[in-house]
C-alpha atoms as a PDB file:
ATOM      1  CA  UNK A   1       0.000   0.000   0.000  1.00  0.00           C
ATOM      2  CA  UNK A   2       0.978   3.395  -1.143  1.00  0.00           C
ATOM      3  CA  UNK A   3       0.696   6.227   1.980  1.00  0.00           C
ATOM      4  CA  UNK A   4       1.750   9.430   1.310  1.00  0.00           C
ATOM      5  CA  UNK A   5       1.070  12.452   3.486  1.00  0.00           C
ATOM      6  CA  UNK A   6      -0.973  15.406   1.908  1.00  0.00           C
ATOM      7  CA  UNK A   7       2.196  17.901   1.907  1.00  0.00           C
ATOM      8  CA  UNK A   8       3.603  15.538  -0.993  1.00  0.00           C
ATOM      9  CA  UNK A   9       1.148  17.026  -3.201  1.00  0.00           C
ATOM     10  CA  UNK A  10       1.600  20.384  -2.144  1.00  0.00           C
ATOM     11  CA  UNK A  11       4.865  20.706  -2.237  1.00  0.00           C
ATOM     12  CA  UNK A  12       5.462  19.218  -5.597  1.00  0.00           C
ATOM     13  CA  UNK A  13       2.201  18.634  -7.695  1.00  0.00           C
ATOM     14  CA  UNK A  14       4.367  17.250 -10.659  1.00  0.00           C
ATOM     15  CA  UNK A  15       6.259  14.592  -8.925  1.00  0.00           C
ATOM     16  CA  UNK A  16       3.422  13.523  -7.137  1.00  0.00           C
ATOM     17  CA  UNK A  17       1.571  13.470 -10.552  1.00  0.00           C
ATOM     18  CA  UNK A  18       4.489  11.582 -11.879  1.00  0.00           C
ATOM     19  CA  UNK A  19       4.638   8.733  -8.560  1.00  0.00           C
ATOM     20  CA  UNK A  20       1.179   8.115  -9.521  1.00  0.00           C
ATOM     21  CA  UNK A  21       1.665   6.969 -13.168  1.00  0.00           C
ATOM     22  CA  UNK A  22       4.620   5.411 -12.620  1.00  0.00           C
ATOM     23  CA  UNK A  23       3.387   3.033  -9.259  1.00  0.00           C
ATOM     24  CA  UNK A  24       0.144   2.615 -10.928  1.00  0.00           C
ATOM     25  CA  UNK A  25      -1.801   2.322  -7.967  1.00  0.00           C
ATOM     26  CA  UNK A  26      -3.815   4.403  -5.556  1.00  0.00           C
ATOM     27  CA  UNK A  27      -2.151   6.265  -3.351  1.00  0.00           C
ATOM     28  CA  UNK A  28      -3.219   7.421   0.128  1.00  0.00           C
ATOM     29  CA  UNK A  29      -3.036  10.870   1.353  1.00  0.00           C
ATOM     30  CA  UNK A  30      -2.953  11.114   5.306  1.00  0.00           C
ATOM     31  CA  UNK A  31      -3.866  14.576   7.030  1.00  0.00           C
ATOM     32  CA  UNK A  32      -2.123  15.017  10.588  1.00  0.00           C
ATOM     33  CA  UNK A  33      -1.424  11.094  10.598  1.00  0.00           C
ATOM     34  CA  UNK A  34      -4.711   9.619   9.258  1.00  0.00           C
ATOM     35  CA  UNK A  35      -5.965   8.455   6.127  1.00  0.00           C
ATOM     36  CA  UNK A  36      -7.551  10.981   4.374  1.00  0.00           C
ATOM     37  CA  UNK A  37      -7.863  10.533   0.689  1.00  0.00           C
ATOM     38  CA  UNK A  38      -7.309   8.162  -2.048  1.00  0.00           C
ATOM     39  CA  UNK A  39      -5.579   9.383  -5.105  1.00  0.00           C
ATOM     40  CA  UNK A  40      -4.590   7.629  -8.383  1.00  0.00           C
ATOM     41  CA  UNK A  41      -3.912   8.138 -12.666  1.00  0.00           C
ATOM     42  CA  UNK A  42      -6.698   8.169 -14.773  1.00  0.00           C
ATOM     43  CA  UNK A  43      -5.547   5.008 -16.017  1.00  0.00           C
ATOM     44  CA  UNK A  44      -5.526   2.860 -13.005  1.00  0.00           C
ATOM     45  CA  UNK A  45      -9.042   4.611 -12.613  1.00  0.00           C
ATOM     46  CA  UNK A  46     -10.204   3.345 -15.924  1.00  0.00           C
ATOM     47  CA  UNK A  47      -9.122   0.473 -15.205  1.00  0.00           C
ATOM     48  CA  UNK A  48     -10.773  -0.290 -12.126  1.00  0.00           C
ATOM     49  CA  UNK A  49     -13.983   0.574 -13.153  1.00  0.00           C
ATOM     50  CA  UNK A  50     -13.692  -1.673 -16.358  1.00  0.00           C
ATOM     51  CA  UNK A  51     -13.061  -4.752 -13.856  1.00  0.00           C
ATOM     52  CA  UNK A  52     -16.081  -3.225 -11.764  1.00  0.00           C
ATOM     53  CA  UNK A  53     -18.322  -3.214 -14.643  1.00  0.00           C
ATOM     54  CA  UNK A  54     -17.425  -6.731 -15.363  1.00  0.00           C
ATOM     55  CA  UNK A  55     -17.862  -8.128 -12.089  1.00  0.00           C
ATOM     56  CA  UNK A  56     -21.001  -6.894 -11.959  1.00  0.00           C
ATOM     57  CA  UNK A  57     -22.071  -8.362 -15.683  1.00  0.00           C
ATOM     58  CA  UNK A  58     -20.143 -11.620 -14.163  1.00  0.00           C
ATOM     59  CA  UNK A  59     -22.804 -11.807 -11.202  1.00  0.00           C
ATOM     60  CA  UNK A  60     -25.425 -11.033 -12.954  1.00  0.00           C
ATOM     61  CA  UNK A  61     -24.551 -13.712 -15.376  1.00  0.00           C
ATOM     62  CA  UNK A  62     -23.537 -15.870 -12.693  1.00  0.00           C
ATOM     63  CA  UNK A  63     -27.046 -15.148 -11.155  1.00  0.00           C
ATOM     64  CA  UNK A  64     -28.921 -16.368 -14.413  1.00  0.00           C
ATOM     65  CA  UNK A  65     -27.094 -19.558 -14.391  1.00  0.00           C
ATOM     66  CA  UNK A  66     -28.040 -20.601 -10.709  1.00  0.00           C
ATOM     67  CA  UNK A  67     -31.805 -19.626 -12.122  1.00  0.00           C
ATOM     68  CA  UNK A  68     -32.042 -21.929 -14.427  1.00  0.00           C
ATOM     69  CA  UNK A  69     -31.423 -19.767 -17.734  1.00  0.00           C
ATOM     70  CA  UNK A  70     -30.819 -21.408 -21.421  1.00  0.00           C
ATOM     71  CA  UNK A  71     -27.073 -21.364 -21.871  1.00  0.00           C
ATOM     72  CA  UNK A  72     -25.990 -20.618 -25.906  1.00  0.00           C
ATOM     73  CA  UNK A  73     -23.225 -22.886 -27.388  1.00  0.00           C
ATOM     74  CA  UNK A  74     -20.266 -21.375 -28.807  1.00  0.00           C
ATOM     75  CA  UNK A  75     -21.765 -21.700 -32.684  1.00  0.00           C
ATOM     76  CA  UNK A  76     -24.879 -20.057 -30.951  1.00  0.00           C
ATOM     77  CA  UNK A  77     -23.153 -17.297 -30.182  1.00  0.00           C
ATOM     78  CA  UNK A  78     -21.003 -16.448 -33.317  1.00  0.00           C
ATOM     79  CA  UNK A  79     -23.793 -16.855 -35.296  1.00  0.00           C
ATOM     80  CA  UNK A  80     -25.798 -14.063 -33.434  1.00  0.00           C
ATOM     81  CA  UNK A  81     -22.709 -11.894 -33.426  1.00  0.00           C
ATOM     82  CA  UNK A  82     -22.446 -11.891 -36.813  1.00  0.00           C
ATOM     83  CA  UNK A  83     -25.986 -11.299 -37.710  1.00  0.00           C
ATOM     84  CA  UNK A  84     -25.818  -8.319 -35.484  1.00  0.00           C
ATOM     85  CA  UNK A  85     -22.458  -7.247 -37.613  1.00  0.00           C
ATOM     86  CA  UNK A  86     -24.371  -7.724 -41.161  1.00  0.00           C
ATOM     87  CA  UNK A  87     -27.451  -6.550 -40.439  1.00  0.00           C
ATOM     88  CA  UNK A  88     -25.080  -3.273 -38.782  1.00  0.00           C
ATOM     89  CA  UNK A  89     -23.538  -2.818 -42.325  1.00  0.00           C
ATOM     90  CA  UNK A  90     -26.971  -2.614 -44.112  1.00  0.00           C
END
């Protein structure tokens, strides 16, 4: 875990900026010894909330299955992907 106190980013915006990228993960920023806030790059943002919007299409998937819901086969699947593709070309 990344702890940095809040002066780091006051003192020198750029580095700080620059730690971020380069550790690519959050950081946290204490005030007078505590945790205060939780910083990190766009990226690492992005990134997170890709794996949080498939974990939640996972469970929700997951969720059908334990209900009882038709599965598709692999051929199943292709096949509607790529009438979805042609009839998107029309």
């Amino acid at each position: 875990m990344n702890i940095k106190p809040s002066t780091t980013i006051r003192q020198d915006y750029n580095g700080f900026s620059k730690y971020c990228h380069e550790i690519d993960e959050p950081v946290i920023l204490t005030r007078n010894g505590e945790a205060d806030l939780v910083v990190m790059s766009i990226e690492a943002f992005r990134r997170m909330e890709a794996r949080n919007k498939l974990q939640s299409k996972l469970l929700v998937a997951e969720k059908q299955v334990a209900e009882g819901a038709e599965l598709l086969d692999h051929d199943q699947v292709i096949g509607n992907l790529r009438r979805k593709l042609n009839a998107a070309k029309e």
